[in-house]
C-alpha atoms as a PDB file:
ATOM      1  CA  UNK A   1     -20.380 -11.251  -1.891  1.00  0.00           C
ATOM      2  CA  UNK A   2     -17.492 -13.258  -0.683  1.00  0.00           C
ATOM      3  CA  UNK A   3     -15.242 -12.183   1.798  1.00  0.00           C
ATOM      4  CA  UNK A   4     -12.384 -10.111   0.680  1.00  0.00           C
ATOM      5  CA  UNK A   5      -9.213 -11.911   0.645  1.00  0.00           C
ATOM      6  CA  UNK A   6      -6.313 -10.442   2.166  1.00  0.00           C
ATOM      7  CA  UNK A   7      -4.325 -12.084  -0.097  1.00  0.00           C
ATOM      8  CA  UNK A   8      -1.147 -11.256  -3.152  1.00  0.00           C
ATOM      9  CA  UNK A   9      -0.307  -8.454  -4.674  1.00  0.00           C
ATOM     10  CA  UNK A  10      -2.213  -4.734  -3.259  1.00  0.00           C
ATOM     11  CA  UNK A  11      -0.841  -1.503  -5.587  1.00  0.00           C
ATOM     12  CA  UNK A  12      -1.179   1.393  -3.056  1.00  0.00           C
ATOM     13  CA  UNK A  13      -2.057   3.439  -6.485  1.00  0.00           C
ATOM     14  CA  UNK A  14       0.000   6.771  -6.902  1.00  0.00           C
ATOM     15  CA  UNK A  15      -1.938   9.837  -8.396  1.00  0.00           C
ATOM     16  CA  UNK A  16      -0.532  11.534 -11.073  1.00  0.00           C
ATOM     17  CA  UNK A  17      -0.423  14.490 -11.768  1.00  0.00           C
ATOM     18  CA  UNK A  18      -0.244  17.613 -14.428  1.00  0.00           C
ATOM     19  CA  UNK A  19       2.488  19.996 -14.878  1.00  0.00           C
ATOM     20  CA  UNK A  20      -0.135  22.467 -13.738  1.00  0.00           C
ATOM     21  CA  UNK A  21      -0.404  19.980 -10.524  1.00  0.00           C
ATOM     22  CA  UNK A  22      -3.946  18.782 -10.792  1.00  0.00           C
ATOM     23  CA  UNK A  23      -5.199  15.820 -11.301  1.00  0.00           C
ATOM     24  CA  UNK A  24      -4.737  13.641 -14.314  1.00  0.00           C
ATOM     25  CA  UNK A  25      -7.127  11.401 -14.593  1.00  0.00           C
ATOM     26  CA  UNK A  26      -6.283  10.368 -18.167  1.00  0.00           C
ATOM     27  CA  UNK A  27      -2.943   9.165 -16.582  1.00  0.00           C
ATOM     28  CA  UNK A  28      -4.940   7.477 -14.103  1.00  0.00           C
ATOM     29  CA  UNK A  29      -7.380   5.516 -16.194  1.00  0.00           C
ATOM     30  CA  UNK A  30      -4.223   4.252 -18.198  1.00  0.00           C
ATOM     31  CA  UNK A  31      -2.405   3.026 -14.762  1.00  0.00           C
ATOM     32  CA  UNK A  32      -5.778   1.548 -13.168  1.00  0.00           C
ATOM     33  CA  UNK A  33      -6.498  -0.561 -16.730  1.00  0.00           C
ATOM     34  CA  UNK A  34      -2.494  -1.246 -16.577  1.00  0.00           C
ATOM     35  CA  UNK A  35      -2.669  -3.341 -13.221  1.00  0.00           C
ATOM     36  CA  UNK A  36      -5.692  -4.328 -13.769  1.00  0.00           C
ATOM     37  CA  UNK A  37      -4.366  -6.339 -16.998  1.00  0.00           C
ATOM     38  CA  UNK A  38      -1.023  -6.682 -15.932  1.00  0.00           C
ATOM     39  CA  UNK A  39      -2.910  -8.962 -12.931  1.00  0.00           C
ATOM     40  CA  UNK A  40      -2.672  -7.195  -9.920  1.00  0.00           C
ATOM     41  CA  UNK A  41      -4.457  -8.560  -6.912  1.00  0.00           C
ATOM     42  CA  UNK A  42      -5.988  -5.811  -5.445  1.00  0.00           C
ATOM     43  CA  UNK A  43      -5.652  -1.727  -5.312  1.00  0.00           C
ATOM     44  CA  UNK A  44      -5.393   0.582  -2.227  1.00  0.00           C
ATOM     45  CA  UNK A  45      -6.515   3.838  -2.717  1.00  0.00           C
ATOM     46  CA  UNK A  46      -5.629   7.219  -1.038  1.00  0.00           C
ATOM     47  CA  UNK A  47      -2.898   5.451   0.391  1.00  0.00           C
ATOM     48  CA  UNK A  48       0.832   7.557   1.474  1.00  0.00           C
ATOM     49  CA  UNK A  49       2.133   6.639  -1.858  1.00  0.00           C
ATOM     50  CA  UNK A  50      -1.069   8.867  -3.502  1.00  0.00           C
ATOM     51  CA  UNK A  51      -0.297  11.799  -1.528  1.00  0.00           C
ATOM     52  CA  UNK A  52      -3.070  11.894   0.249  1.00  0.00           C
ATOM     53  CA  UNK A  53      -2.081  14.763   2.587  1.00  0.00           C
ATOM     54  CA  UNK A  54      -1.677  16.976  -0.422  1.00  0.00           C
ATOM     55  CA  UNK A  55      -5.267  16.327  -2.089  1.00  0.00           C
ATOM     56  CA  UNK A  56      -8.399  18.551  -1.319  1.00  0.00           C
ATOM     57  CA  UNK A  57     -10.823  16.850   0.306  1.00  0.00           C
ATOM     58  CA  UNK A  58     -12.996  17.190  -2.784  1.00  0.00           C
ATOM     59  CA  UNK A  59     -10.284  15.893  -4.140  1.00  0.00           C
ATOM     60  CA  UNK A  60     -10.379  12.965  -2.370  1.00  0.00           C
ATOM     61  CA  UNK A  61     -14.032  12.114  -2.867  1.00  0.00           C
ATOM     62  CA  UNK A  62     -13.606  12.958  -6.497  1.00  0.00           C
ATOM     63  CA  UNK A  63     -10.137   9.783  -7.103  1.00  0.00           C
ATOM     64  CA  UNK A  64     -12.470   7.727  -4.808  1.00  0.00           C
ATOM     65  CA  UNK A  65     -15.450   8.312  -7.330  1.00  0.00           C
ATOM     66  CA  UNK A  66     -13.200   7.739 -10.883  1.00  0.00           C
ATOM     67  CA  UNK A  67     -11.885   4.815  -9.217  1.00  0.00           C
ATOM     68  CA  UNK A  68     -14.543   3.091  -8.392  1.00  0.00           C
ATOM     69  CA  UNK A  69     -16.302   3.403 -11.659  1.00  0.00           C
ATOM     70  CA  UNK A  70     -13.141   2.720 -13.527  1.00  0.00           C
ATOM     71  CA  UNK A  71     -12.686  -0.255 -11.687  1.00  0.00           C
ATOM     72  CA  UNK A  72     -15.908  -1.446 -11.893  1.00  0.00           C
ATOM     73  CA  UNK A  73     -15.525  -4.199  -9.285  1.00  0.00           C
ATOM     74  CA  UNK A  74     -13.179  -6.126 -11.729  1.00  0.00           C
ATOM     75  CA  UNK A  75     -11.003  -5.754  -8.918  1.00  0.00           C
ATOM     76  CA  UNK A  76     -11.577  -5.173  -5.018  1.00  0.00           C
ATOM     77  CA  UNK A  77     -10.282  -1.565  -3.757  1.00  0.00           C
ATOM     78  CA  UNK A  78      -9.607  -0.706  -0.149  1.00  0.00           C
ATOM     79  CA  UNK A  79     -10.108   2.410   0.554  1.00  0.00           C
ATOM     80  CA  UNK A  80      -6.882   4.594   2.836  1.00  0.00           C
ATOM     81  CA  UNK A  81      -8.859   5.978   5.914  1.00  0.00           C
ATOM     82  CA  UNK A  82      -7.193   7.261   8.723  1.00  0.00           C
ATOM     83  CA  UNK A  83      -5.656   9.685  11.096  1.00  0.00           C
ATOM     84  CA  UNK A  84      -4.836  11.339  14.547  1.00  0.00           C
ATOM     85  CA  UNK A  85      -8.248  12.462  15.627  1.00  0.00           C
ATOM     86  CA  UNK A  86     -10.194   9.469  16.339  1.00  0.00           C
ATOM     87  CA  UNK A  87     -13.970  11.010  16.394  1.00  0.00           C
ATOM     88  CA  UNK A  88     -13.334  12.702  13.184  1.00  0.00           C
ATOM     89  CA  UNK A  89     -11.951   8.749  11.713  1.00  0.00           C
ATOM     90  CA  UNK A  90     -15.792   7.901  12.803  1.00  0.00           C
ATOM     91  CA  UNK A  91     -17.657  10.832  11.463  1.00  0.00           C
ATOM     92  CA  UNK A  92     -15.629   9.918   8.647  1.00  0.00           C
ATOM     93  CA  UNK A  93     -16.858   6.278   8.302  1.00  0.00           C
ATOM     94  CA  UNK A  94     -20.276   7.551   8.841  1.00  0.00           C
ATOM     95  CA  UNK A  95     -20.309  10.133   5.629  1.00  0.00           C
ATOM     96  CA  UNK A  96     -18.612   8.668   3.106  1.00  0.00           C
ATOM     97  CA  UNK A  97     -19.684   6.374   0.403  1.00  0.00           C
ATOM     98  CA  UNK A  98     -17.784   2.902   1.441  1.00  0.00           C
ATOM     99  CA  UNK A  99     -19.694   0.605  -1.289  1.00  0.00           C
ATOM    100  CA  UNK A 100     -17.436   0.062  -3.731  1.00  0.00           C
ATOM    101  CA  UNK A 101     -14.967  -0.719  -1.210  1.00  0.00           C
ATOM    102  CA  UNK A 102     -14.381  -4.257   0.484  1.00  0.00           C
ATOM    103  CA  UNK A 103     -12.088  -2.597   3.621  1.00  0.00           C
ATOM    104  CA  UNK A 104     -10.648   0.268   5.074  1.00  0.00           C
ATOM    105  CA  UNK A 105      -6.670   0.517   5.510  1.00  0.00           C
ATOM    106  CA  UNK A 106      -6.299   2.511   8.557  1.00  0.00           C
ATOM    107  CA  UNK A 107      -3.227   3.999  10.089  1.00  0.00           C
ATOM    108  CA  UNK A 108      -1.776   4.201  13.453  1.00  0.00           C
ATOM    109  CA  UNK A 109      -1.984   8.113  14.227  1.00  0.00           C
ATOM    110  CA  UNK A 110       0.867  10.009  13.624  1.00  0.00           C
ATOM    111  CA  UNK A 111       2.508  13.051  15.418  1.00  0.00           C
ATOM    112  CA  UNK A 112       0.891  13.101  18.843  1.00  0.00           C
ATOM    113  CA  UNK A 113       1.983   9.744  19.631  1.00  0.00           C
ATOM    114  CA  UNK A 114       0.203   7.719  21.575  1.00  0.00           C
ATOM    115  CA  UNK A 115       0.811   5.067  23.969  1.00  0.00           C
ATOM    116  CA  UNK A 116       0.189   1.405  23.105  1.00  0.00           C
ATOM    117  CA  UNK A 117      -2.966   1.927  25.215  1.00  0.00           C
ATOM    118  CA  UNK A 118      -3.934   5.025  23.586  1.00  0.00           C
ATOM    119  CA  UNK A 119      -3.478   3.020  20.278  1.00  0.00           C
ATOM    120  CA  UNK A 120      -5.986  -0.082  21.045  1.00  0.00           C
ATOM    121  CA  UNK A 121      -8.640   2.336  22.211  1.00  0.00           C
ATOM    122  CA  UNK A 122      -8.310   4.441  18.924  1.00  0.00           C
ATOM    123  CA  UNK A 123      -8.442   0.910  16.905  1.00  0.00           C
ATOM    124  CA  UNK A 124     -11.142  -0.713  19.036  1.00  0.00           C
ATOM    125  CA  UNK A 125     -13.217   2.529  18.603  1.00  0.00           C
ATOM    126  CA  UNK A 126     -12.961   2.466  14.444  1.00  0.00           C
ATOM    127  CA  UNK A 127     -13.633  -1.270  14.502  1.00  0.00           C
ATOM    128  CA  UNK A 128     -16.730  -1.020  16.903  1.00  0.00           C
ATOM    129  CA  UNK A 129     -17.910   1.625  13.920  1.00  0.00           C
ATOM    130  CA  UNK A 130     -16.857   0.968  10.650  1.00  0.00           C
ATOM    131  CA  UNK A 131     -19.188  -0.543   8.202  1.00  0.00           C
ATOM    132  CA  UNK A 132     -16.668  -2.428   6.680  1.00  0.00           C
ATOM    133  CA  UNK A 133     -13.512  -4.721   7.448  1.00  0.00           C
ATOM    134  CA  UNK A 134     -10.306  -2.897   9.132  1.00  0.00           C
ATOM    135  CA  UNK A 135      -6.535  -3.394   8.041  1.00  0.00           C
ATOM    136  CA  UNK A 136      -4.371  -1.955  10.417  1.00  0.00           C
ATOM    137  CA  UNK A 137      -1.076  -0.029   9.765  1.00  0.00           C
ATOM    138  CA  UNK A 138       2.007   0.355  10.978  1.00  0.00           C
ATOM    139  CA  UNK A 139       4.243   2.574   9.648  1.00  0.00           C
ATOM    140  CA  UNK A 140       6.728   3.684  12.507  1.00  0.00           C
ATOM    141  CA  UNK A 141       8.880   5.578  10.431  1.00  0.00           C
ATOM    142  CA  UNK A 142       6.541   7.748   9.214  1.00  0.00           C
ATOM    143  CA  UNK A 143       3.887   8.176  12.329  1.00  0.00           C
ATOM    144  CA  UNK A 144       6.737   8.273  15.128  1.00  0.00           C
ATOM    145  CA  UNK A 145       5.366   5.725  17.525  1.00  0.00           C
ATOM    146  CA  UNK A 146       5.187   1.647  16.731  1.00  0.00           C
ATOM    147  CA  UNK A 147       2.489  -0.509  17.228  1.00  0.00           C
ATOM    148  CA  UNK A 148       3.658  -3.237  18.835  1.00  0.00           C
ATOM    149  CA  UNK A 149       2.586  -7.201  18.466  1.00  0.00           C
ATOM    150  CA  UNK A 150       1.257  -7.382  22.013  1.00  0.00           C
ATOM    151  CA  UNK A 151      -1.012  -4.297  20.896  1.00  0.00           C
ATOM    152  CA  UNK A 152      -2.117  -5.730  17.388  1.00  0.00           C
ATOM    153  CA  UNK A 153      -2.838  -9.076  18.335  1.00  0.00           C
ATOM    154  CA  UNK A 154      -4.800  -7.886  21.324  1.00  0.00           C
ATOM    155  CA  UNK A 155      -7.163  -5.821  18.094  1.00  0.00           C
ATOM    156  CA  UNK A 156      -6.752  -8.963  16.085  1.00  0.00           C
ATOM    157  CA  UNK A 157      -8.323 -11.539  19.000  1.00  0.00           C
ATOM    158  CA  UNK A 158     -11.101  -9.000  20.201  1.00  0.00           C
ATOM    159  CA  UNK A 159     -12.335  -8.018  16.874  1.00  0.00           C
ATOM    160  CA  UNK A 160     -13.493 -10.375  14.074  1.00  0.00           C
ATOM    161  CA  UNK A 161     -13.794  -7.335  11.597  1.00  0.00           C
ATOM    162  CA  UNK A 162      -9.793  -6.378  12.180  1.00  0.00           C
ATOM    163  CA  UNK A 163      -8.690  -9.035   9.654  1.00  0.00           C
ATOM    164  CA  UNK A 164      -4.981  -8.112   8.755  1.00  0.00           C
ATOM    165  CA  UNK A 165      -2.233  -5.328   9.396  1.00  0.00           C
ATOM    166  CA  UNK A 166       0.187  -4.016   6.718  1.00  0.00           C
ATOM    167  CA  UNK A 167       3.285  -4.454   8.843  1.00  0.00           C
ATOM    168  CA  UNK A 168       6.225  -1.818   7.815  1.00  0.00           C
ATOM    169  CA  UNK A 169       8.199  -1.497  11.028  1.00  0.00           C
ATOM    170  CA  UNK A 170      10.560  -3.897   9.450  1.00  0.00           C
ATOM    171  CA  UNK A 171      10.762  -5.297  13.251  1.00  0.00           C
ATOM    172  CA  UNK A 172      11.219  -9.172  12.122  1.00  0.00           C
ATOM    173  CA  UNK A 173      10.876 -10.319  15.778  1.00  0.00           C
ATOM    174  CA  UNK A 174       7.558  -8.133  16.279  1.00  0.00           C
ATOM    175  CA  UNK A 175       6.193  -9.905  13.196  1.00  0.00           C
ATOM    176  CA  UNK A 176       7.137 -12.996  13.669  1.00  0.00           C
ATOM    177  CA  UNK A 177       5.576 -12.889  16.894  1.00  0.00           C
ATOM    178  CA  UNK A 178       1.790 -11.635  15.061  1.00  0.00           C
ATOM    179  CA  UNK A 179       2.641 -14.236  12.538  1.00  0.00           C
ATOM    180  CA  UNK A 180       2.877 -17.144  14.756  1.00  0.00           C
ATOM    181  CA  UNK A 181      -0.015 -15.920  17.437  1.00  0.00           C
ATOM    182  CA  UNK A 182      -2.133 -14.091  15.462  1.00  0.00           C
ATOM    183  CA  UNK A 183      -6.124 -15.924  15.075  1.00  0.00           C
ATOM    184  CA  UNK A 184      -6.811 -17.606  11.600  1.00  0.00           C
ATOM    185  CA  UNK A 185      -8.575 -14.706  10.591  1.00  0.00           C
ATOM    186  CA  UNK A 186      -6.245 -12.635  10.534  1.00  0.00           C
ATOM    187  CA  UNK A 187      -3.597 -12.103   7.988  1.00  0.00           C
ATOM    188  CA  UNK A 188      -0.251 -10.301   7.713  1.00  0.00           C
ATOM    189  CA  UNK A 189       1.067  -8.558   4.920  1.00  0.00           C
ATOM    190  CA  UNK A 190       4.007  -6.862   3.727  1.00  0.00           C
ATOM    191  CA  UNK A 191       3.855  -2.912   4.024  1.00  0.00           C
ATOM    192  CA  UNK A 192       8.009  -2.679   2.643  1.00  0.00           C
ATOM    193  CA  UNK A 193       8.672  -4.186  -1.152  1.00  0.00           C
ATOM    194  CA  UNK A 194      12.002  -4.897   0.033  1.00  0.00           C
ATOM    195  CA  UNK A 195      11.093  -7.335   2.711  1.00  0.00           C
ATOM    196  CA  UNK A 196       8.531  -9.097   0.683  1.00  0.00           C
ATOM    197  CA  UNK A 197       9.967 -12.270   0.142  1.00  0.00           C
ATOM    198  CA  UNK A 198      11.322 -12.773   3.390  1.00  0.00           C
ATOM    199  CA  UNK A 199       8.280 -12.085   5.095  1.00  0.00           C
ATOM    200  CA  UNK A 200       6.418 -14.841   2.593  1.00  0.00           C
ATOM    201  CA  UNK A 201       8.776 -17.741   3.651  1.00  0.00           C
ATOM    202  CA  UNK A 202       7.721 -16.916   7.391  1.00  0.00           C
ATOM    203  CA  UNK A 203       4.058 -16.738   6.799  1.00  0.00           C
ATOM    204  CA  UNK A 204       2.839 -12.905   5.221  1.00  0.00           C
ATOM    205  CA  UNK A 205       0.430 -13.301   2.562  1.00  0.00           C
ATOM    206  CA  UNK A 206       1.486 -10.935   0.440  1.00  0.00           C
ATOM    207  CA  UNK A 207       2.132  -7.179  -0.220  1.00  0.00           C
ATOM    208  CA  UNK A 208       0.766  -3.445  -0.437  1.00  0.00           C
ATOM    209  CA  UNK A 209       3.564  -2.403  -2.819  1.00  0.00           C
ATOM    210  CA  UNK A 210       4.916   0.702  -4.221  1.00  0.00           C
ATOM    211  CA  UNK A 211       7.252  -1.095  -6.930  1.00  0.00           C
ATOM    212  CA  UNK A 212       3.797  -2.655  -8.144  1.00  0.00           C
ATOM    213  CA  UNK A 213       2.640   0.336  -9.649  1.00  0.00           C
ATOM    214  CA  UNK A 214       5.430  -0.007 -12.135  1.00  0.00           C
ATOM    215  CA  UNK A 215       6.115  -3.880 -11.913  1.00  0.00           C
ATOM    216  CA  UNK A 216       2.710  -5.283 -11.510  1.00  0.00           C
ATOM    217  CA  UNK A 217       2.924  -8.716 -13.445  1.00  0.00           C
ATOM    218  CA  UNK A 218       6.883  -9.153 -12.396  1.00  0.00           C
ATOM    219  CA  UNK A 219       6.335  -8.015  -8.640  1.00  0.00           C
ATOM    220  CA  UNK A 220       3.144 -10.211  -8.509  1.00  0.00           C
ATOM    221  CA  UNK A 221       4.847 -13.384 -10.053  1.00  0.00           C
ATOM    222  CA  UNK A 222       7.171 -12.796  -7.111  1.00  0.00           C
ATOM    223  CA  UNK A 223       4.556 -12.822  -4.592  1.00  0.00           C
ATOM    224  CA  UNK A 224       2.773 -15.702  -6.245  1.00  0.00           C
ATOM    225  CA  UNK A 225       5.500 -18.078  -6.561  1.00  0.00           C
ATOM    226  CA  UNK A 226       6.198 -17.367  -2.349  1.00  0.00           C
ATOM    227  CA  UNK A 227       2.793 -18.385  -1.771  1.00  0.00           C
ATOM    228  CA  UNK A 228       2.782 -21.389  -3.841  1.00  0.00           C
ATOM    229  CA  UNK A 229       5.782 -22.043  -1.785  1.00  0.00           C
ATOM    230  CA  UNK A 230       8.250 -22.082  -4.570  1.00  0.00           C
ATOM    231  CA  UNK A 231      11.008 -19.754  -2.901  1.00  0.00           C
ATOM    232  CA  UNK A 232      13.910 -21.201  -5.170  1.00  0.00           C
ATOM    233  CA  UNK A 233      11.818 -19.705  -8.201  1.00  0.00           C
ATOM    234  CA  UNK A 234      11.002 -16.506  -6.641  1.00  0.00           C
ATOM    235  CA  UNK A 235      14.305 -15.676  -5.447  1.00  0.00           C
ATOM    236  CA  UNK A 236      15.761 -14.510  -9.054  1.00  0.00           C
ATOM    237  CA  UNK A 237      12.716 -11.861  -9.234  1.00  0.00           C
ATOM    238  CA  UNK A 238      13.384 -10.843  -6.149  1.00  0.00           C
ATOM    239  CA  UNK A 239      17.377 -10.254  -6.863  1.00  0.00           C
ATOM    240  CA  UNK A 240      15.983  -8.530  -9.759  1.00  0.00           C
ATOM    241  CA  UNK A 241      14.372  -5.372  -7.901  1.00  0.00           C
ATOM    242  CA  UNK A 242      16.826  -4.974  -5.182  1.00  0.00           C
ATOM    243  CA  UNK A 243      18.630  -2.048  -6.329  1.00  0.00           C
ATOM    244  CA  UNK A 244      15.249  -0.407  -7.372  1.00  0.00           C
ATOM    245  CA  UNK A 245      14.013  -0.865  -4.153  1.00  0.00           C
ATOM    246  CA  UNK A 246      16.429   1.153  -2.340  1.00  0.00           C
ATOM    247  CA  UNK A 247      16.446   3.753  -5.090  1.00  0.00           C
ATOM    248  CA  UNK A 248      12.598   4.150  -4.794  1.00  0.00           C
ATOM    249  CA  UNK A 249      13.186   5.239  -1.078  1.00  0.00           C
ATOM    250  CA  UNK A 250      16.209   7.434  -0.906  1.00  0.00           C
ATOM    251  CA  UNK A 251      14.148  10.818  -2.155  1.00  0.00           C
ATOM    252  CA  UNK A 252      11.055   9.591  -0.256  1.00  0.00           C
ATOM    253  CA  UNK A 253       8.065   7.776  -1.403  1.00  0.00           C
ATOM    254  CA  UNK A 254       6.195   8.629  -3.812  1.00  0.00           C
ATOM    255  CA  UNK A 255       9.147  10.550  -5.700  1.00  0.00           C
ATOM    256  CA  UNK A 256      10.994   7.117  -6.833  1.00  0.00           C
ATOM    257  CA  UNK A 257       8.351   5.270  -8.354  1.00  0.00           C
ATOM    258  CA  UNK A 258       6.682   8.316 -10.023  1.00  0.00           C
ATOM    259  CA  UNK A 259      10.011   8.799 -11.351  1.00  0.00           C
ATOM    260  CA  UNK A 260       9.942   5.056 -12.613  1.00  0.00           C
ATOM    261  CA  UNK A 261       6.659   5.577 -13.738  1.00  0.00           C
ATOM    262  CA  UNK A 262       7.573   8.599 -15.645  1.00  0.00           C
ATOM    263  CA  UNK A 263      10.734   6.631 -17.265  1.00  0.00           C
ATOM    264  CA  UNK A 264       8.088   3.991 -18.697  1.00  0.00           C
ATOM    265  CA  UNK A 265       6.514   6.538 -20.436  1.00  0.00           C
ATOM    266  CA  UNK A 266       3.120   6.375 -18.098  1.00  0.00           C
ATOM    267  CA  UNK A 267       2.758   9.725 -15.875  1.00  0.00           C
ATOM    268  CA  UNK A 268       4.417  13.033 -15.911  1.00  0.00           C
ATOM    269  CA  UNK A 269       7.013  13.420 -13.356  1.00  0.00           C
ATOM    270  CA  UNK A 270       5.006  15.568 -11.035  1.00  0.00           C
ATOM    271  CA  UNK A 271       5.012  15.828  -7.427  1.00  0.00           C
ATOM    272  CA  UNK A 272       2.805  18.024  -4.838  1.00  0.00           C
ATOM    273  CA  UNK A 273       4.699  20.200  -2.680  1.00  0.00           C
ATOM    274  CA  UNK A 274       6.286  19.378   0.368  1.00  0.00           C
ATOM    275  CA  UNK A 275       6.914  16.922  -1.894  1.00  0.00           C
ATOM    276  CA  UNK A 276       9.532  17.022  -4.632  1.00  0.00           C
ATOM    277  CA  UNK A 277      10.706  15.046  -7.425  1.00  0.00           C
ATOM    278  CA  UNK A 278      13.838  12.682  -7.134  1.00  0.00           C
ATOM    279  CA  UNK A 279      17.419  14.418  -7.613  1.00  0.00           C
ATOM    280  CA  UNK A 280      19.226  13.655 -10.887  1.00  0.00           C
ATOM    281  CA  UNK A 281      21.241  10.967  -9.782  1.00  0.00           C
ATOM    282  CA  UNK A 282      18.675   9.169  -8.602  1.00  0.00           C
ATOM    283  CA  UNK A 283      16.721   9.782 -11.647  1.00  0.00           C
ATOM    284  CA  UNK A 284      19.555   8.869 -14.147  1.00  0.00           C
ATOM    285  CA  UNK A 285      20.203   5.661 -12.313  1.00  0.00           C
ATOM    286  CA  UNK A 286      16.132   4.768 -12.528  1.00  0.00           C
ATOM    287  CA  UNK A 287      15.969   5.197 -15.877  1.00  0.00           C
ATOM    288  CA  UNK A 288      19.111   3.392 -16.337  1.00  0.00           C
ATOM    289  CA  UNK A 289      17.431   0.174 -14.420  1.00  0.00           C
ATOM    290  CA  UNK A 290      14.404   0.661 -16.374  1.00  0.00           C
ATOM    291  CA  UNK A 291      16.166   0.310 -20.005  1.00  0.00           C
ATOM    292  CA  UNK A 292      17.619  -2.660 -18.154  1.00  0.00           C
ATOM    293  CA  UNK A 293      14.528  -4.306 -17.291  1.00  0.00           C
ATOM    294  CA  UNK A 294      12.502  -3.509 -20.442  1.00  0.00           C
ATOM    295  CA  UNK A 295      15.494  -5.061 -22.574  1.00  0.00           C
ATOM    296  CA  UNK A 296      15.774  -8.137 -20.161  1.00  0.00           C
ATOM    297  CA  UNK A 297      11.839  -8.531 -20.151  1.00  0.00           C
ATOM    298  CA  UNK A 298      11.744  -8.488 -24.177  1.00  0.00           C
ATOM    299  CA  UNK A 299      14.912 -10.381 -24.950  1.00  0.00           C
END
């Protein structure tokens, strides 16, 4: 099999739920075939923006299994696996079923904060043991310590399997700096919708996206025209989703773009607790950008 190509448009896939909150997979079929025809690039699974925290670990293996056979390697998944305790990462790695996967997106660990040192060695330790390729992530705001570009590119240089990071520190200094020293294989990517086109022009190749889930083929024509180096053309799309972009945020990821998802008529608008659904402004002005972009996409 070719090597998977860090590359486009990723969907970090949401999971939807019931109004009894478990899992609808009949929901889930309908988004998976949805980005999958809409064109999406590739799909991250058991990612933040599927609540991952919130799922059993049955659970877990039981998206990971639906997935897999849904998808049906039409195509390529990478698989969310992470966390603070670096020996139970490995024992991880070691038990579960990694086939239909072509890499592991992997975290920086969150809560104990460690130092940059601390950080490598966790890293350098999953990389020396996983049986597949590693994307790191880092994802200050939500793990409380930042990985910083002296740190990654040290990973990136040492270890041929370590073949990208899904930047979201929105630090354009630190990733210009992994852009422009970073080895050839080794790829950046966007881990913030809002930042994707900016990070294009200076050398990301692509996207893990959130607004995707919704906006597959208009988000990905975005990203596609970037890479193809036609900003001029891309910048409309991109003026298109900036007020949805904020709006996803401001109640906390996932809660904006299940809302979204739940104006287009594809999921219920169901959250896991801590997690709640967005507040009513929010959710009137969603829906109110949605009618906007359904009537501009069919006029």
């Amino acid at each position: 099999m070719a090597r998977f190509k860090l590359e486009g448009l990723g969907v970090a896939l949401v999971t939807p739920f019931k109004a009894d909150k478990s899992i609808d997979f009949d929901a889930l079929e309908k988004l998976i075939e949805f980005q999958i025809s809409e064109g999406v690039d590739f799909l991250v699974v058991l990612g933040t923006t599927g609540e991952t925290p919130a799922l059993t670990y049955q659970e877990q293996l039981d998206i990971c299994d639906f997935i897999t056979k849904q998808v049906n390697g039409r195509v390529p998944l990478v698989l969310g696996l992470g966390g603070n305790n670096t020996m139970a990462v490995i024992e991880e790695l070691k038990k579960r079923e990694l086939s239909g996967f072509e890499a592991i997106l992997s975290v920086v660990p969150h809560y104990n904060k460690p130092s940059q040192e601390g950080i490598y060695q966790h890293f350098a330790t999953i990389a020396r043991n996983s049986p597949k390729p590693v994307l790191l992530y880092n994802v200050p705001g939500r793990t409380g310590v930042n990985m910083t570009a002296a740190t990654t590119l040290r990973l990136a240089h040492e270890f041929k399997n370590v073949i990208g990071v899904k930047e979201a520190s929105g630090n354009f200094a630190q990733i210009i700096e992994i852009i422009k020293n970073k080895p050839d294989h080794f790829e950046v990517i966007s881990g913030d919708d809002g930042i994707t086109y900016p990070l294009i022009t200076l050398g990301a190749k692509g996207v893990i996206s959130v607004i995707g889930n919704a906006f597959p083929r208009e988000f990905g024509k975005m990203v596609r025209q970037c890479l193809a180096g036609d900003f001029q053309g891309a910048l409309p799309l991109h003026f298109q989703f900036t007020e949805l972009f904020n709006l996803l945020f401001v109640d906390g990821n996932p809660a904006g773009v299940k809302c979204t998802l739940n104006a287009l008529g594809m999921i219920e608008n169901e959250l896991r607790l801590p997690l709640v659904p967005t507040r009513l402004s929010t959710n009137e002005k969603i829906h109110a950008i949605c009618d906007n972009l359904r009537a501009t996409s069919n006029s």
